[in-house]
C-alpha atoms as a PDB file:
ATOM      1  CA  UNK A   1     112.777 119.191 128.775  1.00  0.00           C
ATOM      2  CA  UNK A   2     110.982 121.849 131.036  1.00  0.00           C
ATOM      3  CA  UNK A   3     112.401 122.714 134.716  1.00  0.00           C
ATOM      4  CA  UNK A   4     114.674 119.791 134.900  1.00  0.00           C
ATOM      5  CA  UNK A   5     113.208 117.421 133.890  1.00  0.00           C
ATOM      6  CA  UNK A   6     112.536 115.163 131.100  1.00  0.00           C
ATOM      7  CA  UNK A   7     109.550 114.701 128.838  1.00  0.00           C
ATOM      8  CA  UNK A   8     107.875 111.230 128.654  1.00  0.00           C
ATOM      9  CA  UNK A   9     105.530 109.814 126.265  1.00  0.00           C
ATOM     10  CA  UNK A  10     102.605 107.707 127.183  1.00  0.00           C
ATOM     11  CA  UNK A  11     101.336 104.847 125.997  1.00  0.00           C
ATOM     12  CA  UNK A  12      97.538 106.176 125.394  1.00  0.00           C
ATOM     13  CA  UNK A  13      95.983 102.237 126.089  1.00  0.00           C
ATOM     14  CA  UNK A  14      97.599 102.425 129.235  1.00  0.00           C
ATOM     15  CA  UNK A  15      97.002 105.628 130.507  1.00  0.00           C
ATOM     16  CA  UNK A  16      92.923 105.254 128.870  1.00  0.00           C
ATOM     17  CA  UNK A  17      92.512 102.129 130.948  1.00  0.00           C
ATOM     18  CA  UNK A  18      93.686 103.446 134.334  1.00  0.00           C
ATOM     19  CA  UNK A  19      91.172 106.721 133.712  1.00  0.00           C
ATOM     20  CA  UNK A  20      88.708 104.557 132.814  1.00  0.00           C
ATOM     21  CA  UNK A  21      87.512 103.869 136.181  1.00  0.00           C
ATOM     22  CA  UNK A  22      87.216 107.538 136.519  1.00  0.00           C
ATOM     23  CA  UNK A  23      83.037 108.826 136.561  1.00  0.00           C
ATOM     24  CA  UNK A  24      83.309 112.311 135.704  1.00  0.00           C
ATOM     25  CA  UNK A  25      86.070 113.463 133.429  1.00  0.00           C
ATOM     26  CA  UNK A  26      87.567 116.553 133.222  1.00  0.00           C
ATOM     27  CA  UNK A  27      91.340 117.732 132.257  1.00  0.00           C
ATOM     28  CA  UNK A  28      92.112 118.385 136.302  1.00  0.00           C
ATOM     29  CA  UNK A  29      90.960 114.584 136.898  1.00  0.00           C
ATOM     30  CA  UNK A  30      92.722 113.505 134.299  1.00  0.00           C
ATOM     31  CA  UNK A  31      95.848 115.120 135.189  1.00  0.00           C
ATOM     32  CA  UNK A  32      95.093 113.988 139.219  1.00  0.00           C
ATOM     33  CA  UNK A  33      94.622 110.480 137.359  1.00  0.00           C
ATOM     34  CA  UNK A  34      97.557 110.433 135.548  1.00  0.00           C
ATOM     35  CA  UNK A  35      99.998 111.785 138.169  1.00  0.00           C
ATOM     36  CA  UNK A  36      99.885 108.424 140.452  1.00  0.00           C
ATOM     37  CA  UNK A  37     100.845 106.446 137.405  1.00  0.00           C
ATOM     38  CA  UNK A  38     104.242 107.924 136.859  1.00  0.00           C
ATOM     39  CA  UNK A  39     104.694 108.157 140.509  1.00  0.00           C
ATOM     40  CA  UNK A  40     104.027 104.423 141.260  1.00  0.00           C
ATOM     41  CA  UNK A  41     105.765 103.580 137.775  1.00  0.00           C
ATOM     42  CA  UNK A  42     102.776 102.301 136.006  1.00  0.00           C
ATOM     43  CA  UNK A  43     103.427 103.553 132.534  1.00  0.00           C
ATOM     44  CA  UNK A  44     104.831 102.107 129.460  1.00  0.00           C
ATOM     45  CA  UNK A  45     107.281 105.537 128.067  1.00  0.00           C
ATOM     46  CA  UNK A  46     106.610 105.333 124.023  1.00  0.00           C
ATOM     47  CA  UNK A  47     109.343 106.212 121.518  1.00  0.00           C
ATOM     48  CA  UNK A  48     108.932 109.505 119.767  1.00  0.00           C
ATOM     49  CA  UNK A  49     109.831 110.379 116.201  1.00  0.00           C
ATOM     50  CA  UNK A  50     112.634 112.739 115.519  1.00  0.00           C
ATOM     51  CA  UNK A  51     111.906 115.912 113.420  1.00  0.00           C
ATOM     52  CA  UNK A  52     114.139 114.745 110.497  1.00  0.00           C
ATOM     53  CA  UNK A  53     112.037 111.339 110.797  1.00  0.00           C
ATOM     54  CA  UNK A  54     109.192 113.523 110.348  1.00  0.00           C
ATOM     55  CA  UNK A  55     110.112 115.943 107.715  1.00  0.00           C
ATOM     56  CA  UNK A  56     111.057 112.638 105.735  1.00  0.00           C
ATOM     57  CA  UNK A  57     107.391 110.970 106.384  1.00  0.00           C
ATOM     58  CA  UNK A  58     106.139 114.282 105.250  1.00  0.00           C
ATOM     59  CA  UNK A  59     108.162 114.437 102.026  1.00  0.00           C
ATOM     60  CA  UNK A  60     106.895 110.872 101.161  1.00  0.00           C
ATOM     61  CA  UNK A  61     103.414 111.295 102.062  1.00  0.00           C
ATOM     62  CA  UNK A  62     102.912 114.267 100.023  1.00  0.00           C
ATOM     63  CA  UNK A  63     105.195 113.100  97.411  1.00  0.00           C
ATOM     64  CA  UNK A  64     102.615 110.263  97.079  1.00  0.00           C
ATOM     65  CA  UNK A  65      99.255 111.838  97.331  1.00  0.00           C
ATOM     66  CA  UNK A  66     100.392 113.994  94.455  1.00  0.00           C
ATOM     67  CA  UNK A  67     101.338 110.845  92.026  1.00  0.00           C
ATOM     68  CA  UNK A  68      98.078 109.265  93.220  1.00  0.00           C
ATOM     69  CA  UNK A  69      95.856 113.032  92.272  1.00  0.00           C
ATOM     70  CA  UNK A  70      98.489 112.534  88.826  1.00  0.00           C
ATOM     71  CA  UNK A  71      97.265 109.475  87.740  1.00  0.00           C
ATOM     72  CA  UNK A  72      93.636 110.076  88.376  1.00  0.00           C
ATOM     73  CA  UNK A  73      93.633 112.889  86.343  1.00  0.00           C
ATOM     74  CA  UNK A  74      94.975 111.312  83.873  1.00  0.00           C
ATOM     75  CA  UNK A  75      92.765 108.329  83.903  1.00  0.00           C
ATOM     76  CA  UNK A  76      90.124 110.543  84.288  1.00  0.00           C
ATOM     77  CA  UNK A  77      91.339 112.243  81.042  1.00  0.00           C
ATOM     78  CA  UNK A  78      91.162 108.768  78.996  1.00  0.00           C
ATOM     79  CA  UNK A  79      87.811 108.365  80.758  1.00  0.00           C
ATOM     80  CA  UNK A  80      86.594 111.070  79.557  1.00  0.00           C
ATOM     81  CA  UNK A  81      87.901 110.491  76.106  1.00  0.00           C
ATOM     82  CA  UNK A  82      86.950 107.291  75.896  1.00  0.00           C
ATOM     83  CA  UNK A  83      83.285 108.146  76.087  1.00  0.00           C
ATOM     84  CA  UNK A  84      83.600 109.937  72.696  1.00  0.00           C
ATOM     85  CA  UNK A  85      84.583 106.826  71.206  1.00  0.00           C
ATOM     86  CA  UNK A  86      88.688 108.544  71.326  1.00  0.00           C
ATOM     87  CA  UNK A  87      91.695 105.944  72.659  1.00  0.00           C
ATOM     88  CA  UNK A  88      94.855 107.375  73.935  1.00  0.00           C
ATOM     89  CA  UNK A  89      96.673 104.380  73.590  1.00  0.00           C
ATOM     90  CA  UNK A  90     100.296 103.636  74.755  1.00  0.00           C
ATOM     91  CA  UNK A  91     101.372 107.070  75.381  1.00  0.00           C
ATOM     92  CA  UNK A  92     104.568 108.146  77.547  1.00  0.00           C
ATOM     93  CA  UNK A  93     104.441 111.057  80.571  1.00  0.00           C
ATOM     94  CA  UNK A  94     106.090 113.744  77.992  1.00  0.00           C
ATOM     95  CA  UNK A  95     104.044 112.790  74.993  1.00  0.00           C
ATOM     96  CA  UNK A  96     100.338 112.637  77.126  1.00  0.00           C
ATOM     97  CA  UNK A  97      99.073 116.041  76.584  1.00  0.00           C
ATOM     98  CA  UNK A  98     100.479 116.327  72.779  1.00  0.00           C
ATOM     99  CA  UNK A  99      98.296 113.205  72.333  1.00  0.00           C
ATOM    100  CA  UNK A 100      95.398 114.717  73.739  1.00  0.00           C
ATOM    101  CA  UNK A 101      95.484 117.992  72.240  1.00  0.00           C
ATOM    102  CA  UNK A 102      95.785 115.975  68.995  1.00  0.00           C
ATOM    103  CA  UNK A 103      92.327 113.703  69.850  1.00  0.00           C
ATOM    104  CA  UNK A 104      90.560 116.570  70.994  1.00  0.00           C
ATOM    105  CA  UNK A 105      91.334 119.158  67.859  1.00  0.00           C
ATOM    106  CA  UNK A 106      87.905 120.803  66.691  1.00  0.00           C
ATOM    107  CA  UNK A 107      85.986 119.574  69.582  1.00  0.00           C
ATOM    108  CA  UNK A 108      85.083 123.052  71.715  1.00  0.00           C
ATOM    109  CA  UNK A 109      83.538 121.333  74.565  1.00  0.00           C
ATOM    110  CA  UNK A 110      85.911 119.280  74.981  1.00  0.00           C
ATOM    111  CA  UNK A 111      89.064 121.087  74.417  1.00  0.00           C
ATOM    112  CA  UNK A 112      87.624 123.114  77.306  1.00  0.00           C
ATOM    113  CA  UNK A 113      87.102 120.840  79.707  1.00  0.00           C
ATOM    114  CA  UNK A 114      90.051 118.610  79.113  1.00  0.00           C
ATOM    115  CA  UNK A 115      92.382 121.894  78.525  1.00  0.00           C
ATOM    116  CA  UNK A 116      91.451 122.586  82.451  1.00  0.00           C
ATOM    117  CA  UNK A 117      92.618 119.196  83.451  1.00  0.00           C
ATOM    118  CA  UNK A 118      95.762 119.012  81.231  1.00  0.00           C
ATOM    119  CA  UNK A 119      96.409 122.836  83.313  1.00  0.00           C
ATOM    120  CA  UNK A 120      95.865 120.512  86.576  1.00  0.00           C
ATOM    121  CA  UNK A 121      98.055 117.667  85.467  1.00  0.00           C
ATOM    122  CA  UNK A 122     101.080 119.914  84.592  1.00  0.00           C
ATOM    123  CA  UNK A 123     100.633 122.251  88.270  1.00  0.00           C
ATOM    124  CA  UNK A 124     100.742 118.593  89.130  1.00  0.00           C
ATOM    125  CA  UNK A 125     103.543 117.244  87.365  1.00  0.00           C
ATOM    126  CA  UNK A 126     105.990 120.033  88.381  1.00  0.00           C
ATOM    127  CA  UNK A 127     104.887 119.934  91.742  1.00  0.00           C
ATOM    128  CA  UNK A 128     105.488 116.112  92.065  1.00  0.00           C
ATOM    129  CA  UNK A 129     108.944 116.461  89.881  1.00  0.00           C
ATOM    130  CA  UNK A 130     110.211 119.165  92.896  1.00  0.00           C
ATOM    131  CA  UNK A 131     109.212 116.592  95.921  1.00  0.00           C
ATOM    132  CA  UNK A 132     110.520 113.972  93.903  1.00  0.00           C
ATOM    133  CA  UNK A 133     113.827 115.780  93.517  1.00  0.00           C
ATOM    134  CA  UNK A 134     114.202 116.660  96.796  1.00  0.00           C
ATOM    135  CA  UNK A 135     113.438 112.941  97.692  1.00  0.00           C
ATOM    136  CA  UNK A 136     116.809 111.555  95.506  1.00  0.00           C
ATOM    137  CA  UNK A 137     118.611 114.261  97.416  1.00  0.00           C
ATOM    138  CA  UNK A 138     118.052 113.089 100.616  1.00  0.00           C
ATOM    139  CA  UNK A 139     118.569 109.549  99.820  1.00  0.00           C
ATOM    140  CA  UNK A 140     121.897 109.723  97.841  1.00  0.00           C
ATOM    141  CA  UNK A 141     122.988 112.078 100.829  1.00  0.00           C
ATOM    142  CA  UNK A 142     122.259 108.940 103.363  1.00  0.00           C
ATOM    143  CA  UNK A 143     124.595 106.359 104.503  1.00  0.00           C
ATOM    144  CA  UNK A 144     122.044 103.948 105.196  1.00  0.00           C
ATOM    145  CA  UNK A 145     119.986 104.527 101.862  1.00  0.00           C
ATOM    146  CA  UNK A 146     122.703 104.365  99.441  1.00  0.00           C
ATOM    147  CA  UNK A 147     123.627 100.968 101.076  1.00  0.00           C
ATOM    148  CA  UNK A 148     120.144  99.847 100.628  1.00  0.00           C
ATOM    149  CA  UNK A 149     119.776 101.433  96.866  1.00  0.00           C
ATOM    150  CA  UNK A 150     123.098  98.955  95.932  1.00  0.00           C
ATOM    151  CA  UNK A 151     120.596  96.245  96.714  1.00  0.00           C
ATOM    152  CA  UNK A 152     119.194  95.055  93.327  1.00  0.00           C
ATOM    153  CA  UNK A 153     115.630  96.000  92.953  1.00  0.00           C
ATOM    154  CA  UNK A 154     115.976  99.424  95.564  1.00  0.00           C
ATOM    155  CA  UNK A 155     115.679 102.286  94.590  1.00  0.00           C
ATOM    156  CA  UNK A 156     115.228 105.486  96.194  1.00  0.00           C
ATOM    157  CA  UNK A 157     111.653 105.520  96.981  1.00  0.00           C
ATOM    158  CA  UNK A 158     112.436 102.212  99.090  1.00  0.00           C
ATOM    159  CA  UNK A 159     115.193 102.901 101.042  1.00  0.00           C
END
């Protein structure tokens, strides 16, 4: 809100089909444009996210991209392995890299390259556990997601 008066969001389809008709286009056209549509009324206003709304899609979308980056490395790990004729197997999170070390004992070359991408998968790991943390946090401290997490099948994540 600038000199009175209040801020209003677009609709971008709207506004793209009335400048359309425009030949040459320039920012002072399109502001000359622009100005006769919220003068005659000829605008659909468009909702805009809160900050907290985006902080949240933040926290998810990174929280995400670093599980996805997780479990690439380590399928790229049993990849890897695999194509010395070495299976992981059924392995939990906290027993992965044990289990690795363990297949890859006397091996130089690969101890080296697999040693780098067990030092990526923990920077990942703790990285993941912090925005994961932070995620529970915000959702036990919500009305609206604790009502949805006494749902059976919710969890967190969902709500």
């Amino acid at each position: 809100m600038a000199a009175g008066r209040d801020a209003i969001l677009l609709e971008t389809r709207h506004v793209k089909a009335a400048l359309s008709a425009m030949t040459v286009k320039t920012d002072r056209k399109d502001a000359r444009g622009i100005a006769p549509l919220l003068r005659m009324g000829w605008y659909r206003p468009v909702h805009a996210k809160s900050v907290t709304c985006k902080d949240s899609r933040a926290l998810l979308v990174g929280r995400k991209l670093l599980q996805g980056k997780l479990l690439d490395v380590e399928l790229s790990i049993r990849g890897i392995l695999r194509g010395y004729g070495l299976k992981v197997g059924d392995v939990s999170r906290g027993r992965f890299e044990a289990r690795i070390r363990e297949l890859t004992a006397g091996h130089v070359a690969l101890e080296t390259v697999i040693g780098a991408m067990l030092a990526a998968r923990t920077a990942l790991w703790c990285e993941f556990t912090k925005l994961h943390r932070e995620m529970l946090k915000i959702a036990r401290a919500d009305k609206v997601c604790r009502r949805l997490m006494s749902t059976p099948g919710v969890g967190a994540t969902t709500s």
